[in-house]
N, C-alpha and C. Protein backbone atom coordinates (compact mmCIF):
# COMPACT_ATOMS: atom_id res chain seq x y z
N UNK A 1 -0.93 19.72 22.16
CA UNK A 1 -2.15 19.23 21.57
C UNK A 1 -1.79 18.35 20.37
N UNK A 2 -2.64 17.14 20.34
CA UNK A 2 -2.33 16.57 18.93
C UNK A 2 -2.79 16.76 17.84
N UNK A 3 -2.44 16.82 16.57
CA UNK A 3 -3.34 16.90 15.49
C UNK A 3 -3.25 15.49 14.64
N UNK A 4 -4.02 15.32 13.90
CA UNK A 4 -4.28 14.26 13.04
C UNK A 4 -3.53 14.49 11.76
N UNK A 5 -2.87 13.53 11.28
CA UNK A 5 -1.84 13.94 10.10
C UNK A 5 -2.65 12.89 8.85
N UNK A 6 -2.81 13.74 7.75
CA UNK A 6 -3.28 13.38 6.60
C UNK A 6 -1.94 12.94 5.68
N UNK A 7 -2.08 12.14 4.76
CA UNK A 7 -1.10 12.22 3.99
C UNK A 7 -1.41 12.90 2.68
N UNK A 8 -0.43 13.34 1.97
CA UNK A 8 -0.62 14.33 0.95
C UNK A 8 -0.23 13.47 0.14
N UNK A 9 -0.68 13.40 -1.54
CA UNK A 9 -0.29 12.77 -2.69
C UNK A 9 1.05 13.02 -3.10
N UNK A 10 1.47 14.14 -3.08
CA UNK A 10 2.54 14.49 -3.25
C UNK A 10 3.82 14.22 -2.38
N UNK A 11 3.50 13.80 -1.27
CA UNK A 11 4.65 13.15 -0.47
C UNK A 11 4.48 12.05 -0.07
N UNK A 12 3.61 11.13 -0.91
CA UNK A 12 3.12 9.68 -1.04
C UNK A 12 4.83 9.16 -2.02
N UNK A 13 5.14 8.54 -1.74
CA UNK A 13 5.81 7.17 -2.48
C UNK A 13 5.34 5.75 -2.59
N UNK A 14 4.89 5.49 -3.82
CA UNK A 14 4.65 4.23 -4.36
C UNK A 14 5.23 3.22 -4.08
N UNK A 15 5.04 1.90 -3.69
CA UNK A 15 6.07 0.67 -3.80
C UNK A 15 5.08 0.20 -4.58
N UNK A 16 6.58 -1.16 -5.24
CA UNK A 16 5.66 -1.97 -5.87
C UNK A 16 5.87 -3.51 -5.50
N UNK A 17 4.69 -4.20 -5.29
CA UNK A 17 4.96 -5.65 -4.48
C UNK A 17 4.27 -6.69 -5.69
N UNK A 18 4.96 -7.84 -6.19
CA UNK A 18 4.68 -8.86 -6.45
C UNK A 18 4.11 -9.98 -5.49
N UNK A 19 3.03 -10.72 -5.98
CA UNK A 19 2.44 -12.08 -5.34
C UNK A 19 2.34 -12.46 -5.94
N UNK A 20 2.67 -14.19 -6.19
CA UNK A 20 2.49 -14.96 -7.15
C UNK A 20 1.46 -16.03 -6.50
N UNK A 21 0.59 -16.36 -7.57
CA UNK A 21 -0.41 -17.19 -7.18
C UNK A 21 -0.78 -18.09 -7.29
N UNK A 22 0.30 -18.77 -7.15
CA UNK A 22 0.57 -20.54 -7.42
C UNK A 22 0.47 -21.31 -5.97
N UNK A 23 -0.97 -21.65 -6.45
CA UNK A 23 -1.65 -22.66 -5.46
C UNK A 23 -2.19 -21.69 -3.98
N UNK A 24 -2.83 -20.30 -4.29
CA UNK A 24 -3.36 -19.43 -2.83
C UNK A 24 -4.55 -19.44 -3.44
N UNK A 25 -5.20 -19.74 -2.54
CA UNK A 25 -6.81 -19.53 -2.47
C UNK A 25 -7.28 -18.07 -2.92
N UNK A 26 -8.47 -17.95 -3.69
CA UNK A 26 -8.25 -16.74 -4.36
C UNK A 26 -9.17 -15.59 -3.43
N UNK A 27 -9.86 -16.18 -2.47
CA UNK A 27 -10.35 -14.79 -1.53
C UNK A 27 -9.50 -14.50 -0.49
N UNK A 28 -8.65 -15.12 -0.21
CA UNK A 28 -7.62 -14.60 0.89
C UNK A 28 -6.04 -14.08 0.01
N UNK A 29 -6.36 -14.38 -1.05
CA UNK A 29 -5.13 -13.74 -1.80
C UNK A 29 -5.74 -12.52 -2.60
N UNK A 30 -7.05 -11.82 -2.89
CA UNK A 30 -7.68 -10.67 -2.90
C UNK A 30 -7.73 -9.97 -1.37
N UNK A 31 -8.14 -10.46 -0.73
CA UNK A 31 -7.95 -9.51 0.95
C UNK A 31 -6.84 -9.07 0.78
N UNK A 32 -5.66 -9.73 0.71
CA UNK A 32 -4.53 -9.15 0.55
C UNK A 32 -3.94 -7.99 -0.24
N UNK A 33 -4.43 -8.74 -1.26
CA UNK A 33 -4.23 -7.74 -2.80
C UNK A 33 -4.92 -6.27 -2.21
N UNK A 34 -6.10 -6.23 -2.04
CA UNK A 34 -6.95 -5.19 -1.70
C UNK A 34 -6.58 -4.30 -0.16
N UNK A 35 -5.66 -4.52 0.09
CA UNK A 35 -5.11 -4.06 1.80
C UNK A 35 -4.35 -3.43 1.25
N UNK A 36 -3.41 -4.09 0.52
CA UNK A 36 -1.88 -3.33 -0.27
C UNK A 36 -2.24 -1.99 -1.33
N UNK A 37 -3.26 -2.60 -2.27
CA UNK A 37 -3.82 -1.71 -2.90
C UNK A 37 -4.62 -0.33 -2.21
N UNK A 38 -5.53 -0.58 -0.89
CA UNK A 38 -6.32 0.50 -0.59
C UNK A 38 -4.87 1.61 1.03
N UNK A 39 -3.68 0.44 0.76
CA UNK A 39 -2.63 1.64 1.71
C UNK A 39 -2.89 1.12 2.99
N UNK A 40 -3.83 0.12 3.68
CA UNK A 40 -4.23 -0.08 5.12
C UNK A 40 -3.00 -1.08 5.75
N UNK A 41 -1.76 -0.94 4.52
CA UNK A 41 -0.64 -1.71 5.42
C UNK A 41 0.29 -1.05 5.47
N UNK A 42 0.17 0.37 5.52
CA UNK A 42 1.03 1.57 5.85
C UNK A 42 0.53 2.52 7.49
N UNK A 43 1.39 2.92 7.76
CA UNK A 43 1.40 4.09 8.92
C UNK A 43 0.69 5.23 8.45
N UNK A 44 1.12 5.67 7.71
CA UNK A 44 -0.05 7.01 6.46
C UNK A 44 -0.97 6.72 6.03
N UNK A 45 -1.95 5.42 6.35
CA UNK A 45 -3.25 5.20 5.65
C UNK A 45 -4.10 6.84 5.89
N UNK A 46 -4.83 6.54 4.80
CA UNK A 46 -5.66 8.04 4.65
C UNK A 46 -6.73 7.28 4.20
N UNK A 47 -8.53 7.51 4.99
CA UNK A 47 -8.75 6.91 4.19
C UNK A 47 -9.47 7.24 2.62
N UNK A 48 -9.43 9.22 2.45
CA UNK A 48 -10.11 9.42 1.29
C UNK A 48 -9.09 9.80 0.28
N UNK A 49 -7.94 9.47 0.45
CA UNK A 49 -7.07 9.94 -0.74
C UNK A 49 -6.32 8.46 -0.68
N UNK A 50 -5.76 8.02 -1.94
CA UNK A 50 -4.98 6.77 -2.76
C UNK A 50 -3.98 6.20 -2.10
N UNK A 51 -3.36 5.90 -0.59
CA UNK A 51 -2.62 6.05 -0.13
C UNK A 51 -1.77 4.42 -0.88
N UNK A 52 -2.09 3.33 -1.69
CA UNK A 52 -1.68 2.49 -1.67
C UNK A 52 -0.41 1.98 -2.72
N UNK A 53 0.28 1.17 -2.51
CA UNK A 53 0.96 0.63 -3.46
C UNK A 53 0.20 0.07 -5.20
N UNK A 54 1.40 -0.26 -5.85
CA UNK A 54 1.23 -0.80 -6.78
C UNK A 54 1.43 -2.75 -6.57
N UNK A 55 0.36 -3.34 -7.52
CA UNK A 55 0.57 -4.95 -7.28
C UNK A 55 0.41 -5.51 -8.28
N UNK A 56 1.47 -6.58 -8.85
CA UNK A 56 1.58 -7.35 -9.96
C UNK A 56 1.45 -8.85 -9.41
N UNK A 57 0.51 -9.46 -10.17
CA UNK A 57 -0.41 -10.58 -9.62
C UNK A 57 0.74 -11.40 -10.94
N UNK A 58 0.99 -12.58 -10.88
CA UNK A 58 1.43 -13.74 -11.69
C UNK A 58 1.19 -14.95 -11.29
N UNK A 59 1.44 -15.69 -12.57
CA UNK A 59 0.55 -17.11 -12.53
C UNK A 59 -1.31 -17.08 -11.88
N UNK A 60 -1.79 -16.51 -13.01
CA UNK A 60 -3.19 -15.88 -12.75
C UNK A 60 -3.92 -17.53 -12.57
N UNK A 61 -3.44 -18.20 -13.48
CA UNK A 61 -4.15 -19.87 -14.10
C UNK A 61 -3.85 -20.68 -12.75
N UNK A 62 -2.91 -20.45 -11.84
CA UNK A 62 -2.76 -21.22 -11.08
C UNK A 62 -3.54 -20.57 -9.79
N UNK A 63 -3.92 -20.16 -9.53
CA UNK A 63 -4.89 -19.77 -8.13
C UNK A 63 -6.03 -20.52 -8.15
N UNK A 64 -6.28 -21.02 -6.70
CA UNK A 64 -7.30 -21.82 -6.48
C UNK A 64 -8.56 -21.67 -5.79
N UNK A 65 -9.73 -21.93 -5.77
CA UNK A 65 -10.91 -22.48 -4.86
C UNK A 65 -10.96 -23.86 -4.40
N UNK A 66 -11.31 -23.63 -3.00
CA UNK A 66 -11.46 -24.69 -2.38
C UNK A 66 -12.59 -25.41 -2.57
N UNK A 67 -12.72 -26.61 -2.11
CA UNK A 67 -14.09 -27.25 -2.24
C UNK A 67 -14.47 -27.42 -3.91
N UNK A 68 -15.47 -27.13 -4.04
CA UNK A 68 -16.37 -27.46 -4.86
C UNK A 68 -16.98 -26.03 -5.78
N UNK A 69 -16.34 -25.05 -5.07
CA UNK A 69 -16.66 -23.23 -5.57
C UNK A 69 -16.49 -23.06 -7.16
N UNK A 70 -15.39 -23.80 -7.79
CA UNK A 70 -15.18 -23.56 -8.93
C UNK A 70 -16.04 -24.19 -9.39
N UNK A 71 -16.81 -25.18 -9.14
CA UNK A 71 -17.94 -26.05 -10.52
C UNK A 71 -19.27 -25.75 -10.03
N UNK A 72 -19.34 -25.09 -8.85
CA UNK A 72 -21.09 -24.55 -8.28
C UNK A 72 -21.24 -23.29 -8.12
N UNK A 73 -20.06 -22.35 -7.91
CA UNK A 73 -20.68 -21.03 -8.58
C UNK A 73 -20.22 -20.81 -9.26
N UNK A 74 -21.39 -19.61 -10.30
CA UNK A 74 -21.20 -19.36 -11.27
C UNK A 74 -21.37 -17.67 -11.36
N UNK A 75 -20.96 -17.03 -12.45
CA UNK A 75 -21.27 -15.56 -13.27
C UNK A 75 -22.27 -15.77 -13.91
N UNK A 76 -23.19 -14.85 -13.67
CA UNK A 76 -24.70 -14.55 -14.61
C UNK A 76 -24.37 -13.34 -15.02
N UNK A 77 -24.99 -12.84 -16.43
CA UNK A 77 -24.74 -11.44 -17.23
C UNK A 77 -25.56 -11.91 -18.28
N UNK A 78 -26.15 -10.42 -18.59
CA UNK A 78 -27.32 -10.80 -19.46
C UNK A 78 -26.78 -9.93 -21.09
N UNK A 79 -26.77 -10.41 -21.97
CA UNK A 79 -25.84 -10.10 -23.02
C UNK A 79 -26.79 -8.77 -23.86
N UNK A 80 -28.13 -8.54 -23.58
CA UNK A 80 -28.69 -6.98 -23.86
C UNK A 80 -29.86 -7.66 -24.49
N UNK A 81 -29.68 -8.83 -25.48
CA UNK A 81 -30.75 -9.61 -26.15
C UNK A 81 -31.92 -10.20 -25.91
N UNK A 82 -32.93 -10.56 -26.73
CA UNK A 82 -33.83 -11.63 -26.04
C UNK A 82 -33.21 -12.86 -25.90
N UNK A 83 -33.65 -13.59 -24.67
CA UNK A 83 -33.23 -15.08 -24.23
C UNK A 83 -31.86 -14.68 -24.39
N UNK A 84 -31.58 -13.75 -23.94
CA UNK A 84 -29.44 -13.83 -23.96
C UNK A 84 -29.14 -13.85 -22.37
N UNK A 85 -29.87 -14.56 -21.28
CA UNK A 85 -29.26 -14.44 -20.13
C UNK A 85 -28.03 -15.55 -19.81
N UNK A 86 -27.15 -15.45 -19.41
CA UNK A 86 -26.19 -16.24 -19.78
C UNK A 86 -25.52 -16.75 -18.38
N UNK A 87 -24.74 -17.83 -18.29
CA UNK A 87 -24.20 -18.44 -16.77
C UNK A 87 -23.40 -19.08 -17.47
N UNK A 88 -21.94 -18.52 -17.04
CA UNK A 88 -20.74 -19.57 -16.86
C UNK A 88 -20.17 -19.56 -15.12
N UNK A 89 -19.67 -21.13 -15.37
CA UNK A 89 -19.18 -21.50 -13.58
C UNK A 89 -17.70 -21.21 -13.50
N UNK A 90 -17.34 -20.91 -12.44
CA UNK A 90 -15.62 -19.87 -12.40
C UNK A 90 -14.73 -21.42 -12.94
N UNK A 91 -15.06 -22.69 -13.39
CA UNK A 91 -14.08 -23.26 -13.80
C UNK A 91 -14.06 -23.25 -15.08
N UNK A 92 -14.70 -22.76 -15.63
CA UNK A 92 -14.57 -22.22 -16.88
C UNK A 92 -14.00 -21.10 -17.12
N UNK A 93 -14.39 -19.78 -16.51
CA UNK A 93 -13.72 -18.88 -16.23
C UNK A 93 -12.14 -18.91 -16.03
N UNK A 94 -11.40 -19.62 -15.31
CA UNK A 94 -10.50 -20.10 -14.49
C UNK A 94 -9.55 -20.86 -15.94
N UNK A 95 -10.25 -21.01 -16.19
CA UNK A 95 -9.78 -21.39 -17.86
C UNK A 95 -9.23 -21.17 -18.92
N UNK A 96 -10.05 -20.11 -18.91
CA UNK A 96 -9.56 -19.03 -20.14
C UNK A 96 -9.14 -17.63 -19.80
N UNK A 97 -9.86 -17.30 -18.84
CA UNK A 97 -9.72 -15.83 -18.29
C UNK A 97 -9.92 -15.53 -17.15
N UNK A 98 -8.07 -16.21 -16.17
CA UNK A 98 -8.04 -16.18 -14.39
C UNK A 98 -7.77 -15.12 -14.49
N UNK A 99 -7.54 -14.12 -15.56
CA UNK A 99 -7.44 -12.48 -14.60
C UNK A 99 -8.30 -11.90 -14.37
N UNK A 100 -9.27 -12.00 -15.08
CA UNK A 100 -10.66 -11.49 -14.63
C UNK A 100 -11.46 -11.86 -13.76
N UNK A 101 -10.92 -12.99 -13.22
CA UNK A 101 -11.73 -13.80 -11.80
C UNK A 101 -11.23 -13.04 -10.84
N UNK A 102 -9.50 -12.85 -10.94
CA UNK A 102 -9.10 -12.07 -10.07
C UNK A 102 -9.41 -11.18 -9.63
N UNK A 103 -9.63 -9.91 -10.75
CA UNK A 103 -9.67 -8.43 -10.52
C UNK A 103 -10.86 -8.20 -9.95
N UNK A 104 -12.08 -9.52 -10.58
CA UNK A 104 -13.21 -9.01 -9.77
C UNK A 104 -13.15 -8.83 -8.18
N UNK A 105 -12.48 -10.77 -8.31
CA UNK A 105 -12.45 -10.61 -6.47
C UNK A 105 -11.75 -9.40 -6.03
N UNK A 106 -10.97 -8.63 -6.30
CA UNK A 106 -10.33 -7.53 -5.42
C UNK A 106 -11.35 -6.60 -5.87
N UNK A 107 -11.38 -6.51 -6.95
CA UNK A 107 -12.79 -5.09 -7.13
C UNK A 107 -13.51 -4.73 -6.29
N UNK A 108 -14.54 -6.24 -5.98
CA UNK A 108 -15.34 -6.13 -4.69
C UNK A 108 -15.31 -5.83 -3.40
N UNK A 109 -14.04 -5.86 -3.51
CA UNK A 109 -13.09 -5.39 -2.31
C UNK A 109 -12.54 -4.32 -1.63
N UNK A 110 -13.06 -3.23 -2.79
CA UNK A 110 -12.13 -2.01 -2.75
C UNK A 110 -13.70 -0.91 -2.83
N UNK A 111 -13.32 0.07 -2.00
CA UNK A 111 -14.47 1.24 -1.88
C UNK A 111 -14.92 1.64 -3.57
N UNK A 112 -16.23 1.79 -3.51
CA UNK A 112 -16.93 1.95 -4.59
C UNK A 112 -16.87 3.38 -4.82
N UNK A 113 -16.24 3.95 -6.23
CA UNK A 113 -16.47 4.90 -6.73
C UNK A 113 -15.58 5.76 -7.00
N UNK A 114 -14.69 6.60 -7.53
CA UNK A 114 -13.51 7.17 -8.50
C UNK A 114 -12.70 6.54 -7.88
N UNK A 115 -12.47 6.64 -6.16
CA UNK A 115 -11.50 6.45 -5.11
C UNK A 115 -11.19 5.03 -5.75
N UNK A 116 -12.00 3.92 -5.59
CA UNK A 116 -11.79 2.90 -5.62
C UNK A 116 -11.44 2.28 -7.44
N UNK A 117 -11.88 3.07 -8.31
CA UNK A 117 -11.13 2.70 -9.35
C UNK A 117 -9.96 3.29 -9.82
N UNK A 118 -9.88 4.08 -9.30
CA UNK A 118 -8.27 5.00 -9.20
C UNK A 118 -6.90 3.72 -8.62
N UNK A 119 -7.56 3.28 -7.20
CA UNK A 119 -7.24 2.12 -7.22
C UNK A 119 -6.88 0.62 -7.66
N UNK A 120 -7.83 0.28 -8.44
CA UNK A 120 -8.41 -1.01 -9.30
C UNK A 120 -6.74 -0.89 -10.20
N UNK A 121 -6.77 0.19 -10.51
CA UNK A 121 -5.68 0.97 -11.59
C UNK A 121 -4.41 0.40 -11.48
N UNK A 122 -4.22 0.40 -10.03
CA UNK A 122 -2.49 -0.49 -9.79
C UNK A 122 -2.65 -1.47 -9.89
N UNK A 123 -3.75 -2.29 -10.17
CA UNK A 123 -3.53 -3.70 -10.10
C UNK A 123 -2.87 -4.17 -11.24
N UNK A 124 -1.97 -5.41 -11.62
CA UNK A 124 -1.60 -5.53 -12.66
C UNK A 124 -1.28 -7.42 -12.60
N UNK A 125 -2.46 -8.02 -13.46
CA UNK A 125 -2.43 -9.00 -13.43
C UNK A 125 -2.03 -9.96 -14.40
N UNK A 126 -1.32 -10.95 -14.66
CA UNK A 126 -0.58 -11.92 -15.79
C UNK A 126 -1.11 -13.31 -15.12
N UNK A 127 -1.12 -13.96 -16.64
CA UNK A 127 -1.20 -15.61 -16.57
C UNK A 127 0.99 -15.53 -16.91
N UNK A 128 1.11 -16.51 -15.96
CA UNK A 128 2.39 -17.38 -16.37
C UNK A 128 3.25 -16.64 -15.47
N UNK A 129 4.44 -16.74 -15.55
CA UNK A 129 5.63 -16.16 -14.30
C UNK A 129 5.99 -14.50 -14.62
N UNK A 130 5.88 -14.63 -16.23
CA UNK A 130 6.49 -13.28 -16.40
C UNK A 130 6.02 -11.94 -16.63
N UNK A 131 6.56 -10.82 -16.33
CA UNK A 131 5.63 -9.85 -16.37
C UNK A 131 6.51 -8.48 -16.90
N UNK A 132 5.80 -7.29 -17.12
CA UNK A 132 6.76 -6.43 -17.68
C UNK A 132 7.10 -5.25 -16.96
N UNK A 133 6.96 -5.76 -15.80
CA UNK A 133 7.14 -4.59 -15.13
C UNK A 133 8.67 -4.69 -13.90
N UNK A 134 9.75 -5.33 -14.59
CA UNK A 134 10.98 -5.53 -13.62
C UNK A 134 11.12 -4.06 -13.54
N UNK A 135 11.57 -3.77 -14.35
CA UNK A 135 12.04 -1.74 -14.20
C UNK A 135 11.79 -1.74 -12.89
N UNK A 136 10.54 -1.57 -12.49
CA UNK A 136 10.15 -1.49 -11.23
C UNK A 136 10.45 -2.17 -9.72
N UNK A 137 11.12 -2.80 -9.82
CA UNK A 137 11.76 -4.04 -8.49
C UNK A 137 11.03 -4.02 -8.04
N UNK A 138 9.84 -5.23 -7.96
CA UNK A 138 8.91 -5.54 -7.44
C UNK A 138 8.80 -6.21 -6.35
N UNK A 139 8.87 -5.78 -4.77
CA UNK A 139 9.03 -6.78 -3.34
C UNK A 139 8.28 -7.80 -3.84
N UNK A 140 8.36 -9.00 -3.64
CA UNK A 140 7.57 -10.42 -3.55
C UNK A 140 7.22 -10.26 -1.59
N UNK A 141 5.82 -10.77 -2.08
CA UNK A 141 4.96 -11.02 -1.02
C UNK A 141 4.73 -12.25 -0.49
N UNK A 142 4.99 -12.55 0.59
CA UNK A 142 4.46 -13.83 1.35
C UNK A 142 3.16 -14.00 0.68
């Protein structure tokens, strides 16, 4: 008879994979991010326990949108105030603060709720090449 094999946290091993994001489109380089992160590119995927790696994102400033995405959509957030509703377009964003463009796109990506920010957790994102996490020998990712 077969049984179904869960994986246990405790006999989970972590990897850790680098992608650098010089010149990848930034929703197919979140699919990615978010596969590695939620474990669905392992044999042991589980899907209610953490089964995934760790991922260090670099060169945050250099990831791209195609078309016209960066100057026609935009982030709306309303700052708590009167008349404080506010809109910046991701090339502005993209500007000053590509890690946060990033993390969203994978955020959205990843199951909603402890599971998925338990997750969010390995992500580890930098503007520029370098990062502080060598200790770790980080696989580079296609």
């Amino acid at each position: 008879m077969r049984q179904t094999t869960f994986a246990k946290t405790s006999e989970l091993k972590k990897n850790w994979h680098l992608i650098d994001a010089s010149n990848q489109r930034l929703g197919r380089m979140a699919v990615q991010i978010a596969t590695i992160l939620m474990g669905k590119h392992r044999p042991d995927y589980t899907p209610h326990i953490d089964t995934g790696d760790f991922v260090v994102v670099t060169n945050a400033e250099k990831v791209m949108m195609t078309g016209n995405k960066a100057a026609q959509r935009s982030r709306t957030f309303f700052s708590g105030y009167a008349g404080g509703w506010r809109e910046q377009s991701y090339a502005d964003l993209l500007s000053y603060k590509p890690e946060w463009v990033i993390e969203q796109a994978v955020k959205r990506m990843l199951p909603k709720g402890r599971l998925g920010r338990s997750m969010l957790g390995k992500l580890k994102v930098y503007q520029g090449p370098s990062h502080p996490h060598q200790a770790q020998n980080p696989l580079p990712v296609k």
